[in-house]
C-alpha atoms as a PDB file:
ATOM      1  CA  UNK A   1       7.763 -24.976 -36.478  1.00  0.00           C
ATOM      2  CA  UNK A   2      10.838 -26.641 -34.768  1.00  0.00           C
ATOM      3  CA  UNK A   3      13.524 -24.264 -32.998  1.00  0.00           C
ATOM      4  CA  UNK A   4      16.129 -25.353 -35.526  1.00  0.00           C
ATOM      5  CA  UNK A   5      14.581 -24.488 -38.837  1.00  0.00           C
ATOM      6  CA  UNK A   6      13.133 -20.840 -37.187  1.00  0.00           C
ATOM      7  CA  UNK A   7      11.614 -19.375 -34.382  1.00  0.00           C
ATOM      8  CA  UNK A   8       7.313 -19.687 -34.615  1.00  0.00           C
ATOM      9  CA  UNK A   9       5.161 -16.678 -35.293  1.00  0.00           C
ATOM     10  CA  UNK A  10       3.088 -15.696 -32.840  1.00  0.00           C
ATOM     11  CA  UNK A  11      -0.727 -15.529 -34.424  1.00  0.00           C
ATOM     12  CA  UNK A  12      -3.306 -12.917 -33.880  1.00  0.00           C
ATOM     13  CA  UNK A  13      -5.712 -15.541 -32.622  1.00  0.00           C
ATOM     14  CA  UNK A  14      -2.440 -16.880 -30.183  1.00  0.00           C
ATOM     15  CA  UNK A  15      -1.901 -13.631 -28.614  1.00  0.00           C
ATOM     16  CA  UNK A  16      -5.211 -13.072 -28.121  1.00  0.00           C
ATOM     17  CA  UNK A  17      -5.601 -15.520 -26.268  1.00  0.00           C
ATOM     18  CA  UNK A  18      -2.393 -15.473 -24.158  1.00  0.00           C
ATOM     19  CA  UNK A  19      -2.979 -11.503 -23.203  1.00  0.00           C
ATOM     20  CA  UNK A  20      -6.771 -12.959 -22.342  1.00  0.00           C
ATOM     21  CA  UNK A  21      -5.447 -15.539 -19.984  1.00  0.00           C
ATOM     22  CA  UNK A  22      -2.501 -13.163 -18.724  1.00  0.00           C
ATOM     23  CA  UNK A  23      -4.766 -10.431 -17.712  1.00  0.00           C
ATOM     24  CA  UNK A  24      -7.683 -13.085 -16.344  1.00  0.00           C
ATOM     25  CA  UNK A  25      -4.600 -13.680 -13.855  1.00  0.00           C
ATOM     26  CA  UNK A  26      -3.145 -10.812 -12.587  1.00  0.00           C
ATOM     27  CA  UNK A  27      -5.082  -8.163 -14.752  1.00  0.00           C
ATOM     28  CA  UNK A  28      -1.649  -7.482 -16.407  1.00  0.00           C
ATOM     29  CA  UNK A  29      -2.349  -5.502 -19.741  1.00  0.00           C
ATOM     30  CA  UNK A  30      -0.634  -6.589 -22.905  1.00  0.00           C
ATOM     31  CA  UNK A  31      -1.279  -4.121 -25.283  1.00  0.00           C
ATOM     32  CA  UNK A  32      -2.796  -4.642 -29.143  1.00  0.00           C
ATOM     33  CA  UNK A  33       0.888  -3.168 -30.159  1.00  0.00           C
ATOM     34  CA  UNK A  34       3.288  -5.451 -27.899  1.00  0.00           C
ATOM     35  CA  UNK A  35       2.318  -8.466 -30.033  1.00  0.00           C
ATOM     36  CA  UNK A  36       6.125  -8.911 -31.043  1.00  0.00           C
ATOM     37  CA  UNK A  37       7.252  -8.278 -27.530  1.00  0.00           C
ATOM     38  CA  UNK A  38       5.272 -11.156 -26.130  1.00  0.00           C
ATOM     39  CA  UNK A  39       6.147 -13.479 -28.850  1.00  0.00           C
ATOM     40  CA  UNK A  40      10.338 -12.626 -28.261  1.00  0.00           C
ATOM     41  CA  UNK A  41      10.040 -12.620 -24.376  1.00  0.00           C
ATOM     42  CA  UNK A  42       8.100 -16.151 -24.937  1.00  0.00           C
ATOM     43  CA  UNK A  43       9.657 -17.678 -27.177  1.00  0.00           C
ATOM     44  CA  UNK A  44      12.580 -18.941 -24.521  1.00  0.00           C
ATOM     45  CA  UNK A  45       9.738 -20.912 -23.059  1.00  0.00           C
ATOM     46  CA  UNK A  46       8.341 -22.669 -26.066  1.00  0.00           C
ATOM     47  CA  UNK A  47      11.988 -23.850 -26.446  1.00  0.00           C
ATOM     48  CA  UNK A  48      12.590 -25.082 -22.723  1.00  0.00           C
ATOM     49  CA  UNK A  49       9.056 -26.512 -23.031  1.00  0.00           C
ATOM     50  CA  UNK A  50      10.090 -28.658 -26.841  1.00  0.00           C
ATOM     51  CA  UNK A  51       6.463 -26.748 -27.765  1.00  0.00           C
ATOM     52  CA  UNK A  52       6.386 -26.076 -31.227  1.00  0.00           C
ATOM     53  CA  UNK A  53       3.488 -22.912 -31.738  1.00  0.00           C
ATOM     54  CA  UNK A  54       2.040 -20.847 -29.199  1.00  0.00           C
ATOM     55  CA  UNK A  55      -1.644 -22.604 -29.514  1.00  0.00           C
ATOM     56  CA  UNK A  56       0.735 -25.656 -27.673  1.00  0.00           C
ATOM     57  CA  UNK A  57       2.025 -23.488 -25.188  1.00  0.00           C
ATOM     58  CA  UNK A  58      -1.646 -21.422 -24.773  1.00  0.00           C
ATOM     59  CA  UNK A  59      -2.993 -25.179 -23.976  1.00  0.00           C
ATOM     60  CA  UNK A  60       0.001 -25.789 -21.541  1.00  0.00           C
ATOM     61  CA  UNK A  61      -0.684 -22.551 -19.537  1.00  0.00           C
ATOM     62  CA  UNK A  62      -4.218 -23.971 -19.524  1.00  0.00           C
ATOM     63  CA  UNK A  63      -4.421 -27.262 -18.681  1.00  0.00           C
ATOM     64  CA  UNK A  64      -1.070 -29.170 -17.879  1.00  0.00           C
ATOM     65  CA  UNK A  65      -0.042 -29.947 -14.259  1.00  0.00           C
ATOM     66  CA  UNK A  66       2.698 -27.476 -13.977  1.00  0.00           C
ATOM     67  CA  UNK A  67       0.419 -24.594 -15.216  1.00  0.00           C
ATOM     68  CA  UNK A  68       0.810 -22.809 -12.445  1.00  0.00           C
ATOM     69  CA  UNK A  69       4.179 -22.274 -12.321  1.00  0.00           C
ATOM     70  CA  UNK A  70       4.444 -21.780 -16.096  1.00  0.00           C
ATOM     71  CA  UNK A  71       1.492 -18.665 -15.271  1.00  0.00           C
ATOM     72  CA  UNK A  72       4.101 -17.205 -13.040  1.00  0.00           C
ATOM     73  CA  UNK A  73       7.634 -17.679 -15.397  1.00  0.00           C
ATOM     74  CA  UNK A  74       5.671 -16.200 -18.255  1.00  0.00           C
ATOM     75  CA  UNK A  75       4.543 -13.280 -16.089  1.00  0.00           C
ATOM     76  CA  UNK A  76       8.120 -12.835 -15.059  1.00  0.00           C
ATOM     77  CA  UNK A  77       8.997 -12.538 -18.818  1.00  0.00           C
ATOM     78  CA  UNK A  78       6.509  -9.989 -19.349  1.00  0.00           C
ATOM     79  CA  UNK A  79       6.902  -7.473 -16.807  1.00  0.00           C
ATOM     80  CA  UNK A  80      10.456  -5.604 -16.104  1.00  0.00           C
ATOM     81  CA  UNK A  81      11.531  -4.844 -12.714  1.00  0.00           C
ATOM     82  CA  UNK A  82      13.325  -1.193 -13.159  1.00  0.00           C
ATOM     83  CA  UNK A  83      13.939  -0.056  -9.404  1.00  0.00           C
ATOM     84  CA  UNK A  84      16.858   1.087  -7.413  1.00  0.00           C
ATOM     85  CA  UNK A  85      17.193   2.370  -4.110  1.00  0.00           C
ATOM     86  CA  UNK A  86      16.152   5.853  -3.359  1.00  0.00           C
ATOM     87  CA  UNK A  87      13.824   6.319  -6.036  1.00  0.00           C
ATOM     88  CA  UNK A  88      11.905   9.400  -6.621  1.00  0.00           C
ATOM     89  CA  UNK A  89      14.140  11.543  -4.227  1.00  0.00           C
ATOM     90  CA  UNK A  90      11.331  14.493  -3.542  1.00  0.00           C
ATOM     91  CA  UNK A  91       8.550  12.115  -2.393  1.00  0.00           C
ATOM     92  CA  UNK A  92      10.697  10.436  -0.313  1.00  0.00           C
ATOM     93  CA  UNK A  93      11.660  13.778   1.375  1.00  0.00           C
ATOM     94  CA  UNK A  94       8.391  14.754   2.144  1.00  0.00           C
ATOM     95  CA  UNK A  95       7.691  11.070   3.585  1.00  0.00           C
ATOM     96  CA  UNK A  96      10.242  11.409   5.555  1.00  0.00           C
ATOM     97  CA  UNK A  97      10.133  15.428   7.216  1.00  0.00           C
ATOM     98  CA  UNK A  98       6.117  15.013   6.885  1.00  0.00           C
ATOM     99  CA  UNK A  99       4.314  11.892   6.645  1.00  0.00           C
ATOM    100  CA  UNK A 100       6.998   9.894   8.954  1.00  0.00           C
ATOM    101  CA  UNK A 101       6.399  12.849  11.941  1.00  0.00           C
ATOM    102  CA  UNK A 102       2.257  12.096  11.933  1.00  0.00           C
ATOM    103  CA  UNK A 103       2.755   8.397  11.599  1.00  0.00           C
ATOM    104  CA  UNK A 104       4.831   8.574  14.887  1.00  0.00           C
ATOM    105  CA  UNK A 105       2.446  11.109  16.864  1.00  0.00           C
ATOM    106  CA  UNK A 106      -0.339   9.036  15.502  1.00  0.00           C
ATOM    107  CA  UNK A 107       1.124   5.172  16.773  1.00  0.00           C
ATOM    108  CA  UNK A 108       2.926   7.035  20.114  1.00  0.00           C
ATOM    109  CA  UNK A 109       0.507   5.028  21.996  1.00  0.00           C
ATOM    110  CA  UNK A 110       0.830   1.614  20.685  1.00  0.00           C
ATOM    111  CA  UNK A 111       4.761   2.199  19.256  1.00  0.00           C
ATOM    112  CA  UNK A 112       3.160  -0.120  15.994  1.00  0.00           C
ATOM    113  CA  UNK A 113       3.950   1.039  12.255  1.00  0.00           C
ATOM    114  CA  UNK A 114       3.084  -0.895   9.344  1.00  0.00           C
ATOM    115  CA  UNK A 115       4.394  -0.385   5.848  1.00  0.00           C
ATOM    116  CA  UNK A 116       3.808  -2.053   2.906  1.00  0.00           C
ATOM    117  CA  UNK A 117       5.969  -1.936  -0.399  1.00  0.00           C
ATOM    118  CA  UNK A 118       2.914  -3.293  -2.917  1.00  0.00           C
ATOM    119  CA  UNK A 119       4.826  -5.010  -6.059  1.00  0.00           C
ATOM    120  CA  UNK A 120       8.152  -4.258  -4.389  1.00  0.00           C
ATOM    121  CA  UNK A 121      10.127  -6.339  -7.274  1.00  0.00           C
ATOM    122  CA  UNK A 122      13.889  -7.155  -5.646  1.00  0.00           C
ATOM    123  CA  UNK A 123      13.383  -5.285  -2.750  1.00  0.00           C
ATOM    124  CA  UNK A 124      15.371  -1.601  -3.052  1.00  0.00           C
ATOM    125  CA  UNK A 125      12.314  -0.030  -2.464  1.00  0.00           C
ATOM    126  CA  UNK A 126      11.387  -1.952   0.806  1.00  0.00           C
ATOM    127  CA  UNK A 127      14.631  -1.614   2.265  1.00  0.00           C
ATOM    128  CA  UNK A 128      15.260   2.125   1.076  1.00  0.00           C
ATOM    129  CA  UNK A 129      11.671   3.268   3.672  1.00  0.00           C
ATOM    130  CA  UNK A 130      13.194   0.701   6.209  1.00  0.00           C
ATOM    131  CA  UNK A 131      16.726   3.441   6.112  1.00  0.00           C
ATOM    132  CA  UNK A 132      14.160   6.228   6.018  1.00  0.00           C
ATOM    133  CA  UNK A 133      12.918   5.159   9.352  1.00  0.00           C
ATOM    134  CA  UNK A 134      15.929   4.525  10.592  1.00  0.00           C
ATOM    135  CA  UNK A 135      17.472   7.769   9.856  1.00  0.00           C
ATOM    136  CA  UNK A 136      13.893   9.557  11.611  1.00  0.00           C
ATOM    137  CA  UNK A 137      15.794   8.455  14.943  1.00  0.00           C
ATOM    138  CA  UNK A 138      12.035   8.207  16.167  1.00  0.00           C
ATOM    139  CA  UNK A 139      11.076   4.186  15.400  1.00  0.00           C
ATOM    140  CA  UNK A 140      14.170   2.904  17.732  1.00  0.00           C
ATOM    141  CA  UNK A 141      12.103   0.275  20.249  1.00  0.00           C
ATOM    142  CA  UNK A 142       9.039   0.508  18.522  1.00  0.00           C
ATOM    143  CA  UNK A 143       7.782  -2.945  16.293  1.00  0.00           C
ATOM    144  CA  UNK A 144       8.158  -2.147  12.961  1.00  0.00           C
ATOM    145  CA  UNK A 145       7.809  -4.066   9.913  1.00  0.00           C
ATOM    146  CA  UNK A 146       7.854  -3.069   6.314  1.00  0.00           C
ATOM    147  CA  UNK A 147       6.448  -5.745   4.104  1.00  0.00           C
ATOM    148  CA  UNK A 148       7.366  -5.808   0.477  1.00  0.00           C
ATOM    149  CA  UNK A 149       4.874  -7.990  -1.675  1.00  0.00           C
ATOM    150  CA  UNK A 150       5.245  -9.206  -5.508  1.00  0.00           C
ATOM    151  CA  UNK A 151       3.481 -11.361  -8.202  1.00  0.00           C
ATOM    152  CA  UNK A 152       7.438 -12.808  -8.977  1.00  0.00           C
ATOM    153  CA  UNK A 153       8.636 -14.953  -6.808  1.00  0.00           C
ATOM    154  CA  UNK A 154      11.970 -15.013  -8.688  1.00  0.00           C
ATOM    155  CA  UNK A 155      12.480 -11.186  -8.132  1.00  0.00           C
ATOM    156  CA  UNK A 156      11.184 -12.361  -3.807  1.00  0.00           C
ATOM    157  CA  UNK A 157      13.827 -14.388  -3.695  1.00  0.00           C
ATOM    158  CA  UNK A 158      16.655 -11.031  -4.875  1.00  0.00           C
ATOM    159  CA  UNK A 159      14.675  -8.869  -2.347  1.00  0.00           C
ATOM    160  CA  UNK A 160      15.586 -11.450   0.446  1.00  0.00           C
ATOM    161  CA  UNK A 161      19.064 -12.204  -0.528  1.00  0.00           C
ATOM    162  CA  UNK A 162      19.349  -8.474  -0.027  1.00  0.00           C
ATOM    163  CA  UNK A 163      22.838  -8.558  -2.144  1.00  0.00           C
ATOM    164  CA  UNK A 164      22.322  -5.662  -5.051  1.00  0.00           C
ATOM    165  CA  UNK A 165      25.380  -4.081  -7.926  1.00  0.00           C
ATOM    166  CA  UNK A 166      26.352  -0.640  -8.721  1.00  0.00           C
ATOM    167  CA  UNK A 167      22.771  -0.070 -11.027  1.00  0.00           C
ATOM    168  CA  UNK A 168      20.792  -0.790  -8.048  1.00  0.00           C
ATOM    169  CA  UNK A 169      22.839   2.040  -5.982  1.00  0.00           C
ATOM    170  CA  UNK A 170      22.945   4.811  -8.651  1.00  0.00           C
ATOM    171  CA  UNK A 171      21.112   7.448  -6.808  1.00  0.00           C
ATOM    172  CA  UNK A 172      22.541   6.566  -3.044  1.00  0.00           C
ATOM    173  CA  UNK A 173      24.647   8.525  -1.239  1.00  0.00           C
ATOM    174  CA  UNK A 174      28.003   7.539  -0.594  1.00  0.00           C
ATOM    175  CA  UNK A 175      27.033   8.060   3.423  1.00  0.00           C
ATOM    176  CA  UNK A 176      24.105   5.827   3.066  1.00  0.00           C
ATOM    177  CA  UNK A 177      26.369   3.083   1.640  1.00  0.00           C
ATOM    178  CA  UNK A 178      28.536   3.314   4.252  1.00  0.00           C
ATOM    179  CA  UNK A 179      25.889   3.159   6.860  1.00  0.00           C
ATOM    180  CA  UNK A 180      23.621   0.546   5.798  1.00  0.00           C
ATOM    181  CA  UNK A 181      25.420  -1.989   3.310  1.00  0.00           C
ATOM    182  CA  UNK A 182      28.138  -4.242   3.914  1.00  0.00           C
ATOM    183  CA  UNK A 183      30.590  -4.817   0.974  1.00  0.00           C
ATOM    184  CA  UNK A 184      30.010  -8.581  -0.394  1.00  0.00           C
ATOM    185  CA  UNK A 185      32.585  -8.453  -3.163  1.00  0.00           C
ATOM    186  CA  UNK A 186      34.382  -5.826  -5.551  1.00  0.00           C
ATOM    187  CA  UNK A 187      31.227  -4.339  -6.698  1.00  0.00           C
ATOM    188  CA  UNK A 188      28.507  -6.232  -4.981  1.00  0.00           C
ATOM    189  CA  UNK A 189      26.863  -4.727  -1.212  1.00  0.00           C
ATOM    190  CA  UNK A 190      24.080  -6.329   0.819  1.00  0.00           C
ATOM    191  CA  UNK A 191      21.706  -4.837   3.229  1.00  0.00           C
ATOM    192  CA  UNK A 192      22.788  -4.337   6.893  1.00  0.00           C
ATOM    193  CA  UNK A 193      21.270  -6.990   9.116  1.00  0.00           C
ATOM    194  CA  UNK A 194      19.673  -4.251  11.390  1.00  0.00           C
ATOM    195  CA  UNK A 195      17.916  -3.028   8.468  1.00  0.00           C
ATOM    196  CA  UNK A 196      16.875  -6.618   7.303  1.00  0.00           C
ATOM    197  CA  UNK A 197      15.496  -7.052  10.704  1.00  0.00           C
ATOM    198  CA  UNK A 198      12.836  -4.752   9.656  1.00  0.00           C
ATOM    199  CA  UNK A 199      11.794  -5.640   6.229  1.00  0.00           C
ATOM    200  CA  UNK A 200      10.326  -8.695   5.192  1.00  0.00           C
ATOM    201  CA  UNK A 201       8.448 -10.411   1.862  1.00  0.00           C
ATOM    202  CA  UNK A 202       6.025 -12.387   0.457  1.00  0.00           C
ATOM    203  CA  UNK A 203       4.346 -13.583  -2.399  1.00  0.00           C
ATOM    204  CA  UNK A 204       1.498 -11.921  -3.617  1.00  0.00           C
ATOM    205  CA  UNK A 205      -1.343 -11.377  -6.560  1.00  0.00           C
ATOM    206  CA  UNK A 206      -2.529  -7.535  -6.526  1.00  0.00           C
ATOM    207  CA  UNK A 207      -5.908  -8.473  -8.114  1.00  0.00           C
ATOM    208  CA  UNK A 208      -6.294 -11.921  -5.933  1.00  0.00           C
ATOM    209  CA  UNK A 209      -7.219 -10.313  -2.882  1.00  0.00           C
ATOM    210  CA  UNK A 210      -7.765 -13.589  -0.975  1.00  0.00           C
ATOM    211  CA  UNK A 211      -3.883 -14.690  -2.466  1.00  0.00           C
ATOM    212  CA  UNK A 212      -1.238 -13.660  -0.020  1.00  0.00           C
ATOM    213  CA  UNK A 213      -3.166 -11.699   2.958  1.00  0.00           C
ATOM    214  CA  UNK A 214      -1.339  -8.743   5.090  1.00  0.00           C
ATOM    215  CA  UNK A 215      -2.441  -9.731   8.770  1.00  0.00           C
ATOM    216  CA  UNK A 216      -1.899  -6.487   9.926  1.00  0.00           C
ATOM    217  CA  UNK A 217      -3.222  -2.992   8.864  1.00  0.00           C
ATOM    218  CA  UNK A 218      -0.601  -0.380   7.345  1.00  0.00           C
ATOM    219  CA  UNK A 219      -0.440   2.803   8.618  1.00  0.00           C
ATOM    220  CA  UNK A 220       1.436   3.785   4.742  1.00  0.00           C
ATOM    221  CA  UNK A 221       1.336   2.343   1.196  1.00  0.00           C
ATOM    222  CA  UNK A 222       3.866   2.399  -1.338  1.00  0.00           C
ATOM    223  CA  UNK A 223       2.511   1.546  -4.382  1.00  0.00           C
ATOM    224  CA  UNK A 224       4.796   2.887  -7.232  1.00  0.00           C
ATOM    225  CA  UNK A 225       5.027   2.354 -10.655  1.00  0.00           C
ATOM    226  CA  UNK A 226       2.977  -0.755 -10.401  1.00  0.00           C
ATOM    227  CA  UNK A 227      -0.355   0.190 -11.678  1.00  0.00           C
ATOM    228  CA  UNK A 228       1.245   0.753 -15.580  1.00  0.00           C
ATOM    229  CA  UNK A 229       1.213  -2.514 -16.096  1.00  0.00           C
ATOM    230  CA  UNK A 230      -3.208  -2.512 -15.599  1.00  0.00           C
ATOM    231  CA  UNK A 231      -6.223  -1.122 -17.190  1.00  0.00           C
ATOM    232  CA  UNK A 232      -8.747   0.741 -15.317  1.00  0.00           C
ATOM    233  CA  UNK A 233     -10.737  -1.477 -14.119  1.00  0.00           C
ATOM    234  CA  UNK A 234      -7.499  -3.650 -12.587  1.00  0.00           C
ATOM    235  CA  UNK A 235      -6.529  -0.229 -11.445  1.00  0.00           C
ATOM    236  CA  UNK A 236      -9.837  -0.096  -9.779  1.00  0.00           C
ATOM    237  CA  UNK A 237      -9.712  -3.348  -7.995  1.00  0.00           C
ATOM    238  CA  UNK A 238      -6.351  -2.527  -6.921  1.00  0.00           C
ATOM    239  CA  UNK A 239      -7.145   0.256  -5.063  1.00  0.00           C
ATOM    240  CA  UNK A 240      -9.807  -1.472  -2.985  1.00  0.00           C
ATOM    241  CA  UNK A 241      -7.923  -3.491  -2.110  1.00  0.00           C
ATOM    242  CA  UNK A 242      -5.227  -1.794  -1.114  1.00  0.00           C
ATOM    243  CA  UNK A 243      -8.252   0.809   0.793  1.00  0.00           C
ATOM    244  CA  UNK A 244      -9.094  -1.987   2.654  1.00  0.00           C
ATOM    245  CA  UNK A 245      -5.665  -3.295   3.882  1.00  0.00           C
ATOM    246  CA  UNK A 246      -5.654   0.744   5.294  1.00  0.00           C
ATOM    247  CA  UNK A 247      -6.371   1.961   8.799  1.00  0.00           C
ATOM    248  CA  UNK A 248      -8.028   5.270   8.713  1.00  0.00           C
ATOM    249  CA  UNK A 249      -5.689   8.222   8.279  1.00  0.00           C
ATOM    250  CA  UNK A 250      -2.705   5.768   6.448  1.00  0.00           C
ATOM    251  CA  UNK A 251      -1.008   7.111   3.834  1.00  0.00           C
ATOM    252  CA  UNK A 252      -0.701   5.798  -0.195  1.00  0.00           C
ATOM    253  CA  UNK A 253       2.206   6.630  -2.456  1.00  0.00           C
ATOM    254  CA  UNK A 254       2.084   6.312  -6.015  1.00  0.00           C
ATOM    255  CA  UNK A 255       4.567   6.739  -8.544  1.00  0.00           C
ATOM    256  CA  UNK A 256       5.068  10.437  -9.672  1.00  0.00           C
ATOM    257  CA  UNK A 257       3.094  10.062 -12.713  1.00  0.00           C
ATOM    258  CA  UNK A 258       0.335   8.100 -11.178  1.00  0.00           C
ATOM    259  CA  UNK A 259      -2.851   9.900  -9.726  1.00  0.00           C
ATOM    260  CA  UNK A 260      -6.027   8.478  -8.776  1.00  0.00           C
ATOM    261  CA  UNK A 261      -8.302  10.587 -11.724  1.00  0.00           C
ATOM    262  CA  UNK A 262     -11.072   8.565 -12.561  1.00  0.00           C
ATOM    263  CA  UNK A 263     -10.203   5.543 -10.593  1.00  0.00           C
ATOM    264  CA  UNK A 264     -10.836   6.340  -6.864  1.00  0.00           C
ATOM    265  CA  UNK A 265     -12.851   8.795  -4.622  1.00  0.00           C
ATOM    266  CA  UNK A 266     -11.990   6.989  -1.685  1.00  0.00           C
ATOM    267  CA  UNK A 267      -8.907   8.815  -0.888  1.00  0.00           C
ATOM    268  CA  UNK A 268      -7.948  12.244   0.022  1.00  0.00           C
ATOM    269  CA  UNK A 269      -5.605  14.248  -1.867  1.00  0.00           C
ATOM    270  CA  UNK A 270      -2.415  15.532   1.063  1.00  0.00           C
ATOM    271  CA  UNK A 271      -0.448  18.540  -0.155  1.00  0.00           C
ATOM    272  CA  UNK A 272       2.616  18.529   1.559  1.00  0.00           C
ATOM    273  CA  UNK A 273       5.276  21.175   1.380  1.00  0.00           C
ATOM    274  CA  UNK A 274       7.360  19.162  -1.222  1.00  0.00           C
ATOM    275  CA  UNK A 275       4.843  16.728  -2.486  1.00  0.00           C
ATOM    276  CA  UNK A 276       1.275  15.274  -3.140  1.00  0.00           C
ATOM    277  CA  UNK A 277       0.255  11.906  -1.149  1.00  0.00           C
ATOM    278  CA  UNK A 278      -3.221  10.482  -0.458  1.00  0.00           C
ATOM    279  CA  UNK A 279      -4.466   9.642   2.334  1.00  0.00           C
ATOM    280  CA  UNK A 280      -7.507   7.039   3.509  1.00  0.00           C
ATOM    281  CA  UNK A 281      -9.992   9.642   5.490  1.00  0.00           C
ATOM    282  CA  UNK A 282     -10.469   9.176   9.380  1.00  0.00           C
ATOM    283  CA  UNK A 283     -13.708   7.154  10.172  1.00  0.00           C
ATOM    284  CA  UNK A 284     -16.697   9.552  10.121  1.00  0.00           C
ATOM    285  CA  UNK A 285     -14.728  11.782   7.988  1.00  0.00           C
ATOM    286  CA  UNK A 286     -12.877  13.713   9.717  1.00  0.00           C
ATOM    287  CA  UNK A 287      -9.012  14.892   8.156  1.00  0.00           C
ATOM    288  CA  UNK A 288      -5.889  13.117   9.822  1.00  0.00           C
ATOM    289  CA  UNK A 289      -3.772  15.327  11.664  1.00  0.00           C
END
């Protein structure tokens, strides 16, 4: 149906086969009842495309030469990227007084800490553990790098421009501004340089572990609010992976209401005094200090 008689319905058989194809991807999970939300948040693509249905545009993802980066625009479309800096206040506390203390006597040696912000979507989260750090006092000589991955290369390219508005500050502190953002404009900051020094980003699939390998080993894992967007056996594969980009003893954050119930018995369950983290066990299973 052309764009200027009406928009096209989106068949059963047509979003079948687009969740399918989606979640053969990236193991994204478009749910039975988000039929209508797929076909609204795609329909701006059948129109830039001049495809008429969504069997033309299924075929497109499929099999025309600029599939690929069709695959990722569509993902883009489906998937929000909610985050601001200094998100989820009491975890980050008890990263800071508790898990940031261990990581330090743990690396003395070496002076080496690895973090990695997995589907870190424009950035606020990679940059808000890189002020963290900073603020310890105790990583100042050592080489540190926080990496911040994502499936969107559209929301990579916002993390490293580092530039965010008032939404993306709405829960930090008026001292933290000062210290670490530079006023761009009347209501625009960006990211201190000696912060940016720190972080850095790249492209990557969650369920392609092969896509976009971490060189090093992290020593922590923020992985919040990511896993919503999977089913459990995404979840699953997720997990291992991120197990195996681990050292032993290296610490994985999840969103507050995330837990690893029925998906992993690799990790260890960490009470701290403000919080809950896991934590990859030591090799021959002994508990991390």
């Amino acid at each position: 149906m052309p764009f200027d008689t009406g928009k096209p319905e989106m068949s059963v058989e047509e979003f079948r086969l687009l969740r399918d194809f989606v979640y053969g991807h990236c193991g994204i999970l478009v749910r039975d009842d988000m039929k209508f939300v797929m076909q609204r948040r795609l329909w701006p693509r059948l129109e830039v495309l001049g495809l008429t249905d969504f069997s033309s545009y299924y075929r497109y993802l499929r099999f025309d030469a600029q599939r690929r980066a069709e695959l990722e625009t569509a993902i883009e479309a489906l998937t929000t990227h909610e985050t601001y800096f200094f998100r989820e206040p009491r975890q980050l506390k008890a990263f800071s007084e508790e898990v940031l203390p261990r990581l330090e006597r743990r690396n003395a040696r070496t002076k080496r800490l690895r973090i990695w912000s997995a589907g870190c979507s424009s950035g606020e989260e990679a940059y808000t553990v890189a002020m963290l750090l900073k603020d310890s006092g105790r990583f100042d000589g050592w080489d540190v790098e926080v990496h911040g991955t994502d499936i969107s290369r559209r929301v990579l390219a916002v993390a490293r421009q580092g530039e965010y508005g008032p939404s993306a500050l709405r829960a930090t502190a008026p001292d933290k501004i000062a210290r670490y953002f530079d006023h761009v404009g009347p209501t625009r900051v960006r990211v201190r340089d000696d912060i940016r020094a720190w972080v850095s980003f790249g492209h990557q699939n969650l369920q392609d572990p092969e896509a976009g390998l971490l060189v090093s080993r992290m020593d922590a894992v923020f992985c919040r609010n990511v896993m919503i967007y999977f089913d459990t056996p995404a979840r699953q594969r997720v997990l291992r992976h991120i197990y195996d980009k681990m050292v032993p003893g290296g610490y994985l954050l999840l969103g507050h209401s995330e837990n690893l119930i029925n998906l992993s018995a690799d990790f260890e369950l960490v009470h701290l005094r403000s919080d809950l983290v896991y934590r990859k066990p030591e090799l021959g299973g002994g508990l991390a200090p």
